[in-house]
C-alpha atoms as a PDB file:
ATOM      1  CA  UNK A   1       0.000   0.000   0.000  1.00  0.00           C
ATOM      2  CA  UNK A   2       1.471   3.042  -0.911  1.00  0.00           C
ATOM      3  CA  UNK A   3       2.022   5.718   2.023  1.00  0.00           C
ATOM      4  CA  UNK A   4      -0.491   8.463   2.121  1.00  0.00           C
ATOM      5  CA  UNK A   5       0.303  11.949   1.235  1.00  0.00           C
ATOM      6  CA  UNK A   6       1.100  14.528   4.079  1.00  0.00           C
ATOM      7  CA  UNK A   7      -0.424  17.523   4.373  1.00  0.00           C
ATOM      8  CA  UNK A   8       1.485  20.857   3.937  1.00  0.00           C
ATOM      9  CA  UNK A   9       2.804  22.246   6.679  1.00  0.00           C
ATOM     10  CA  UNK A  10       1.356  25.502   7.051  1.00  0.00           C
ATOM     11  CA  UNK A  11      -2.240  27.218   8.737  1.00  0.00           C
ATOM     12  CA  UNK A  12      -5.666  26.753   6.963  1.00  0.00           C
ATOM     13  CA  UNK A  13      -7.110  30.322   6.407  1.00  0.00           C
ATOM     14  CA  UNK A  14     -10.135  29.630   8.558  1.00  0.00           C
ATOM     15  CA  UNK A  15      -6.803  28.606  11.415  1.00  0.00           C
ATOM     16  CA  UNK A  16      -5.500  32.554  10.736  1.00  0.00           C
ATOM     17  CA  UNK A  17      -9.034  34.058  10.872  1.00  0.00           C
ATOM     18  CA  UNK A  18      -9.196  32.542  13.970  1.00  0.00           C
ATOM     19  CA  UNK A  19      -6.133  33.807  15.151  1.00  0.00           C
ATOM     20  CA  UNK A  20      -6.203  36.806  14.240  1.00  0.00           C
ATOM     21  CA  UNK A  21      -9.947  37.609  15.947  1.00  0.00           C
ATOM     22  CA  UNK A  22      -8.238  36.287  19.327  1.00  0.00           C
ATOM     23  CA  UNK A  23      -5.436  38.639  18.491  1.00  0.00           C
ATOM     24  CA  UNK A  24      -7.972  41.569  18.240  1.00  0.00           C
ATOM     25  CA  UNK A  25     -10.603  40.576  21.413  1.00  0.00           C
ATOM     26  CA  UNK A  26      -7.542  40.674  23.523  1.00  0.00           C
ATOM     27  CA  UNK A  27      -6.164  43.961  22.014  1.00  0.00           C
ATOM     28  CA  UNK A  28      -9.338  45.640  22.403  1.00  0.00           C
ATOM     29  CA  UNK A  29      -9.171  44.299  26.097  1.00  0.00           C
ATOM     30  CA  UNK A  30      -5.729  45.781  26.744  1.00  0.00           C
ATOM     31  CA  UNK A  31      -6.294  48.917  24.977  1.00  0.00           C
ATOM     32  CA  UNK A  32      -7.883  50.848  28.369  1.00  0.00           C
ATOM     33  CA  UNK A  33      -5.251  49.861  30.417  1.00  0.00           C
ATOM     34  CA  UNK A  34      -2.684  51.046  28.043  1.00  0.00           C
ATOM     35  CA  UNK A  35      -3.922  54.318  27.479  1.00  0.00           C
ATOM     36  CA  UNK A  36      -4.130  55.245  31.116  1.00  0.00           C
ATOM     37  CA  UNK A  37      -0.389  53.808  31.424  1.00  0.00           C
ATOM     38  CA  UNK A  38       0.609  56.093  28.664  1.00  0.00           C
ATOM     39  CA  UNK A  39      -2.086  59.098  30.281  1.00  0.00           C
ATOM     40  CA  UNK A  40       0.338  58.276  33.692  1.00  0.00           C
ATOM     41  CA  UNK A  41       3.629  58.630  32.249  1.00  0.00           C
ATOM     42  CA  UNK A  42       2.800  61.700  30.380  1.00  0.00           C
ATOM     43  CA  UNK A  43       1.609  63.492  33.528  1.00  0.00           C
ATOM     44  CA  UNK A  44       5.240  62.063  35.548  1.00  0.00           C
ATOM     45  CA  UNK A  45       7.507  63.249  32.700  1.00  0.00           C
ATOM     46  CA  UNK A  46       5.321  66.875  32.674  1.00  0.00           C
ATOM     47  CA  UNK A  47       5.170  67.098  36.316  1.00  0.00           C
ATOM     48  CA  UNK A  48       8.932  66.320  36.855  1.00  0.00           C
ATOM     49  CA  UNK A  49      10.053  69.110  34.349  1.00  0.00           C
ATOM     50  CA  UNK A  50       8.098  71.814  35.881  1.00  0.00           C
ATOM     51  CA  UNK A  51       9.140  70.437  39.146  1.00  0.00           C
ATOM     52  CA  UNK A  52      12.737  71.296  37.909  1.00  0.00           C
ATOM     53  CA  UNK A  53      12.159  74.348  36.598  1.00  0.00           C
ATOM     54  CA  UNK A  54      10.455  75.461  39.489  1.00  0.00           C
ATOM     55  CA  UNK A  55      13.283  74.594  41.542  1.00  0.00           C
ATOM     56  CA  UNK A  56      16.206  75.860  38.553  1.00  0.00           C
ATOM     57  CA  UNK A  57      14.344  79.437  38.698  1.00  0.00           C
ATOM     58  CA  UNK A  58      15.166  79.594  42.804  1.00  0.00           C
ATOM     59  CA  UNK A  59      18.293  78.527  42.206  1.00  0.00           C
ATOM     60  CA  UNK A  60      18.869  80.956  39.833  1.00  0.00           C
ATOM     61  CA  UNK A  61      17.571  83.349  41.847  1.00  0.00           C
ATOM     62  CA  UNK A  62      20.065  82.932  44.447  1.00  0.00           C
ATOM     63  CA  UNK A  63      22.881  82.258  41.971  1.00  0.00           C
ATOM     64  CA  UNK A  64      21.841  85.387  40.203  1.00  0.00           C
ATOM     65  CA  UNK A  65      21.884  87.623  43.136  1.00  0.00           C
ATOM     66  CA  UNK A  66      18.798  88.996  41.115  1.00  0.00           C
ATOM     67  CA  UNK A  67      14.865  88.301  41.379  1.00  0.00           C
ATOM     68  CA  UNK A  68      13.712  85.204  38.846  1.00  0.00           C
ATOM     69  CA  UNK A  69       9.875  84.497  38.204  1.00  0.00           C
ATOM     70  CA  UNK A  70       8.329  81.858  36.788  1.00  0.00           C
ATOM     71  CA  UNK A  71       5.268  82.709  35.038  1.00  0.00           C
ATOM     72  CA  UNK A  72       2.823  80.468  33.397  1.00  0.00           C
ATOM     73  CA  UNK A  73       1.354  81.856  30.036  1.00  0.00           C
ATOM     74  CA  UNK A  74      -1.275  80.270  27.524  1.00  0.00           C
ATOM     75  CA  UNK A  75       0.094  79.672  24.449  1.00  0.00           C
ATOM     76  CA  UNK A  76      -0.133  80.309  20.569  1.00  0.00           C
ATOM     77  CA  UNK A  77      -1.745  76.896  19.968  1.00  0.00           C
ATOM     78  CA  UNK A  78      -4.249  76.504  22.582  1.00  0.00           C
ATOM     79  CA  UNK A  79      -1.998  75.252  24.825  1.00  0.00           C
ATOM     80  CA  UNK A  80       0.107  76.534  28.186  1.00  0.00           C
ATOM     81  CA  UNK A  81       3.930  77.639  28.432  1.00  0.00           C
ATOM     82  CA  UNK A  82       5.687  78.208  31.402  1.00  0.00           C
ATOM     83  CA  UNK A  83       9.078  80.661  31.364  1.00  0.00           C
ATOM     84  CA  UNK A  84      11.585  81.197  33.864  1.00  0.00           C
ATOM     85  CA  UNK A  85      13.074  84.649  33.243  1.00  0.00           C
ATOM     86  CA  UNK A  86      14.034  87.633  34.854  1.00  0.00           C
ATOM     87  CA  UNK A  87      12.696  91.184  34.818  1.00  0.00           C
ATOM     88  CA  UNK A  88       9.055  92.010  34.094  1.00  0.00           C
ATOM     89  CA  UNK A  89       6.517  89.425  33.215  1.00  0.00           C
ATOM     90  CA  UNK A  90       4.793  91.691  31.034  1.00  0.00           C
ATOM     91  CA  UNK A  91       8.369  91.585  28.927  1.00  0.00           C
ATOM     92  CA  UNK A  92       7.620  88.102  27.935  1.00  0.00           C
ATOM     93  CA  UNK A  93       5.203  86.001  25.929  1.00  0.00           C
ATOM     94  CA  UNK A  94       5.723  82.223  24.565  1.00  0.00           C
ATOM     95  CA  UNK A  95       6.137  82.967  20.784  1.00  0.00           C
ATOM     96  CA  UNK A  96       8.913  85.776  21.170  1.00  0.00           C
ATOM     97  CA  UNK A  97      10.515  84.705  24.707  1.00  0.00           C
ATOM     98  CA  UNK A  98      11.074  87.786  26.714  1.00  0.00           C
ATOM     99  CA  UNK A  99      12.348  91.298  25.592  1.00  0.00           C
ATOM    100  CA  UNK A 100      13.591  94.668  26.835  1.00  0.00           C
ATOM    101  CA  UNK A 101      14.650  94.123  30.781  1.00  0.00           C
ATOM    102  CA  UNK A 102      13.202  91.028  30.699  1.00  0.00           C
ATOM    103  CA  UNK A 103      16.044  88.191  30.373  1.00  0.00           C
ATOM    104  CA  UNK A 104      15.013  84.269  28.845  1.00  0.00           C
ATOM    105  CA  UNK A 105      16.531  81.475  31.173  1.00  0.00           C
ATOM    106  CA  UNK A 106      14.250  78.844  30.178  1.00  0.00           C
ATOM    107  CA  UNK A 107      11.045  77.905  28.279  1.00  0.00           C
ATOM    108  CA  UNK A 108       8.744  74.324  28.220  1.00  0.00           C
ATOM    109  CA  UNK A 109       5.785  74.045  26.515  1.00  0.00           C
ATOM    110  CA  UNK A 110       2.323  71.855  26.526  1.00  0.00           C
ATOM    111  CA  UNK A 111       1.242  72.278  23.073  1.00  0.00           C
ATOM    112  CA  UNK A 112      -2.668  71.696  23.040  1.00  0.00           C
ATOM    113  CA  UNK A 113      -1.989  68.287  21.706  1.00  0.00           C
ATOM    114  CA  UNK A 114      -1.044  66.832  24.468  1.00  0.00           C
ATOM    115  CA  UNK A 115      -4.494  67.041  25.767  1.00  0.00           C
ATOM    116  CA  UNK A 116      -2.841  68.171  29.419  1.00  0.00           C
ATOM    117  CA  UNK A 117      -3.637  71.583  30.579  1.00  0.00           C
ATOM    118  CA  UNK A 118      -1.287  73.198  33.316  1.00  0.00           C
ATOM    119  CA  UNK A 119      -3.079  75.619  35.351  1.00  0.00           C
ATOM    120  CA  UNK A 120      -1.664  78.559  37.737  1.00  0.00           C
ATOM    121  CA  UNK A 121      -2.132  79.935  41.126  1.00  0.00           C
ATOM    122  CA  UNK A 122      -0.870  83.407  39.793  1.00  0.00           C
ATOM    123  CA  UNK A 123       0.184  84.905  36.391  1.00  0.00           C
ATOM    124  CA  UNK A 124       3.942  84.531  37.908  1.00  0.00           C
ATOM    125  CA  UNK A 125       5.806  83.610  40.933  1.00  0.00           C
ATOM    126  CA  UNK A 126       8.581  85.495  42.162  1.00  0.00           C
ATOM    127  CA  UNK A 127      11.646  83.839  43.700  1.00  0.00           C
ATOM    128  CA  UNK A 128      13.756  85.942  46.396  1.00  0.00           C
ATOM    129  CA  UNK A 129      17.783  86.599  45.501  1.00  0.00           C
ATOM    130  CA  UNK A 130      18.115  86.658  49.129  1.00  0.00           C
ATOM    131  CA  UNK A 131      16.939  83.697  50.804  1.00  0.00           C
ATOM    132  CA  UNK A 132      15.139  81.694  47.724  1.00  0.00           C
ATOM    133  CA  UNK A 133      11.961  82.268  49.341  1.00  0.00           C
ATOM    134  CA  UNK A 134       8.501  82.614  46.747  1.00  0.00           C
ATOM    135  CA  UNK A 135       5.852  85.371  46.379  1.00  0.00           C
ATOM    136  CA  UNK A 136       3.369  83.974  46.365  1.00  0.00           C
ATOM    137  CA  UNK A 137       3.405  80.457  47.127  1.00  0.00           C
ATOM    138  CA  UNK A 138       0.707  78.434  45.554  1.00  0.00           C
ATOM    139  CA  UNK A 139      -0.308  74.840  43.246  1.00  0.00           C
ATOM    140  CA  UNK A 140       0.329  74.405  40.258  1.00  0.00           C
ATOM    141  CA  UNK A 141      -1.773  71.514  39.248  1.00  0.00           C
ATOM    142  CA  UNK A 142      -1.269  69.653  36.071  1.00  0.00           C
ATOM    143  CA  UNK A 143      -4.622  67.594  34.318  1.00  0.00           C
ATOM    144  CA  UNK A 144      -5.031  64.949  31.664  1.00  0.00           C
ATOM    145  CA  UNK A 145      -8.522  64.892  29.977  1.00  0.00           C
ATOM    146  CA  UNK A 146      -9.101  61.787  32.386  1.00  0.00           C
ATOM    147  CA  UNK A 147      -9.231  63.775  35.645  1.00  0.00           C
ATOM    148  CA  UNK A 148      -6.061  62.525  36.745  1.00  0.00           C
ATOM    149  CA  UNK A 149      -4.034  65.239  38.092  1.00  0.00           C
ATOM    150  CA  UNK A 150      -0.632  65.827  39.628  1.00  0.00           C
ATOM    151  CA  UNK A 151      -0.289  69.214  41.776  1.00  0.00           C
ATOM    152  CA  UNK A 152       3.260  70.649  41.994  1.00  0.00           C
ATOM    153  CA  UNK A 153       3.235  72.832  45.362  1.00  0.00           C
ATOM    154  CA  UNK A 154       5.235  75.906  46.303  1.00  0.00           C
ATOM    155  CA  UNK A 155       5.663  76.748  49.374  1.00  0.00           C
ATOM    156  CA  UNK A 156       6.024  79.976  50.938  1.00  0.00           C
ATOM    157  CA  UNK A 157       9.925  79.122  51.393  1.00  0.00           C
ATOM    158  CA  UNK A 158      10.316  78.328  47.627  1.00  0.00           C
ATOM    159  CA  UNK A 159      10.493  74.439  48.461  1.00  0.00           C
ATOM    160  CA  UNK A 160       8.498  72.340  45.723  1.00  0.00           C
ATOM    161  CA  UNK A 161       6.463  69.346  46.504  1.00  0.00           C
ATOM    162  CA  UNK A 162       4.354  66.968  44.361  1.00  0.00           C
ATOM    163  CA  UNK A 163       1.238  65.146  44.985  1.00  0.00           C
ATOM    164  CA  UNK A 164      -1.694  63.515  43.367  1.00  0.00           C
ATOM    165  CA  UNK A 165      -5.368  64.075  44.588  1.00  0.00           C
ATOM    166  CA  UNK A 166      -6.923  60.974  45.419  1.00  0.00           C
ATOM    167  CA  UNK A 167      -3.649  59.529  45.033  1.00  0.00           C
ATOM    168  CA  UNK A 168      -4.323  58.408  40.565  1.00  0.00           C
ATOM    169  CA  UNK A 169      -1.208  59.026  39.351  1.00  0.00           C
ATOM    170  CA  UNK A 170       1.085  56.407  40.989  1.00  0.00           C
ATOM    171  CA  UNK A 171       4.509  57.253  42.374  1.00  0.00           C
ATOM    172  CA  UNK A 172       2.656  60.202  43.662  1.00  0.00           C
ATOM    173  CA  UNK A 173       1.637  61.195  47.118  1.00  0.00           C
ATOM    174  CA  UNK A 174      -1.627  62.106  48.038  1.00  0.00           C
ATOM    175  CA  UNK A 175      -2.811  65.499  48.265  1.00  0.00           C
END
């Protein structure tokens, strides 16, 4: 008796279809999860730069022997910009940086985009040459079209401290 033939190696289509549909149930699963991970890691990386620019301008300040403010501005695009600078606030907008007395030291944006807003206590805070402290002290709180939030707080002193309400952005304290 002669042997019988063996099949191809290889899938059947309806084998792939299959596949593939598990492939996409599961994705669709995941996909949630993902997007908060990625929502999370946006609002760190955004709330550790202004963190560090908030604590560069009192530096600076004290560095300087010369006030530095950090002022919070909306931007071109829809978006927010924060500058740290010297002289008059007035001096300075995102597009053209600052002018006249008013001296650039650093600029970060959140284009629209990003679909994070930043909002201020005050147009701009002042940081002391003196002793580093900050006029006026106040939150700067940083939201994702979720809710979630992280809240970057000044203190009177010029010390910054970060903090999550509700505690939804892990790796941060709650407020």
């Amino acid at each position: 008796m002669p042997p019988l033939p063996r099949p191809a190696p290889g899938f059947t289509l309806v084998e792939a279809a299959i596949v593939l549909c598990l492939i996409a149930v599961l994705a669709a699963l995941a996909w949630p999860s993902f997007d908060a991970l990625l929502e999370n890691r946006r609002l760190d990386g955004l709330a550790s730069a202004l963190g560090a620019d908030l604590q560069f301008a009192r530096a600076e300040a004290v560095v300087r022997n010369e006030a530095v403010r950090f002022t919070v501005l909306p931007g071109g695009d829809g978006g927010t910009c924060w500058l740290v600078h010297t002289g008059p606030t007035a001096h300075c907008t995102c597009e053209a940086g600052c002018t006249g007395d008013a001296q650039l030291l650093r600029r970060a944006s959140v284009p629209s985009a990003q679909r994070m807003q930043v909002r201020a206590p005050a147009v701009s805070l002042q940081f002391d040459p003196q002793l580093g402290t900050c006029t006026p002290a106040g939150t700067f709180e940083l939201a994702a079209v979720s809710g979630r939030a992280v809240h970057q707080v000044v203190n009177v002193m010029g010390r910054v401290r970060s903090c999550s309400p509700q505690a939804r952005v892990p790796g941060h304290v709650a407020c």
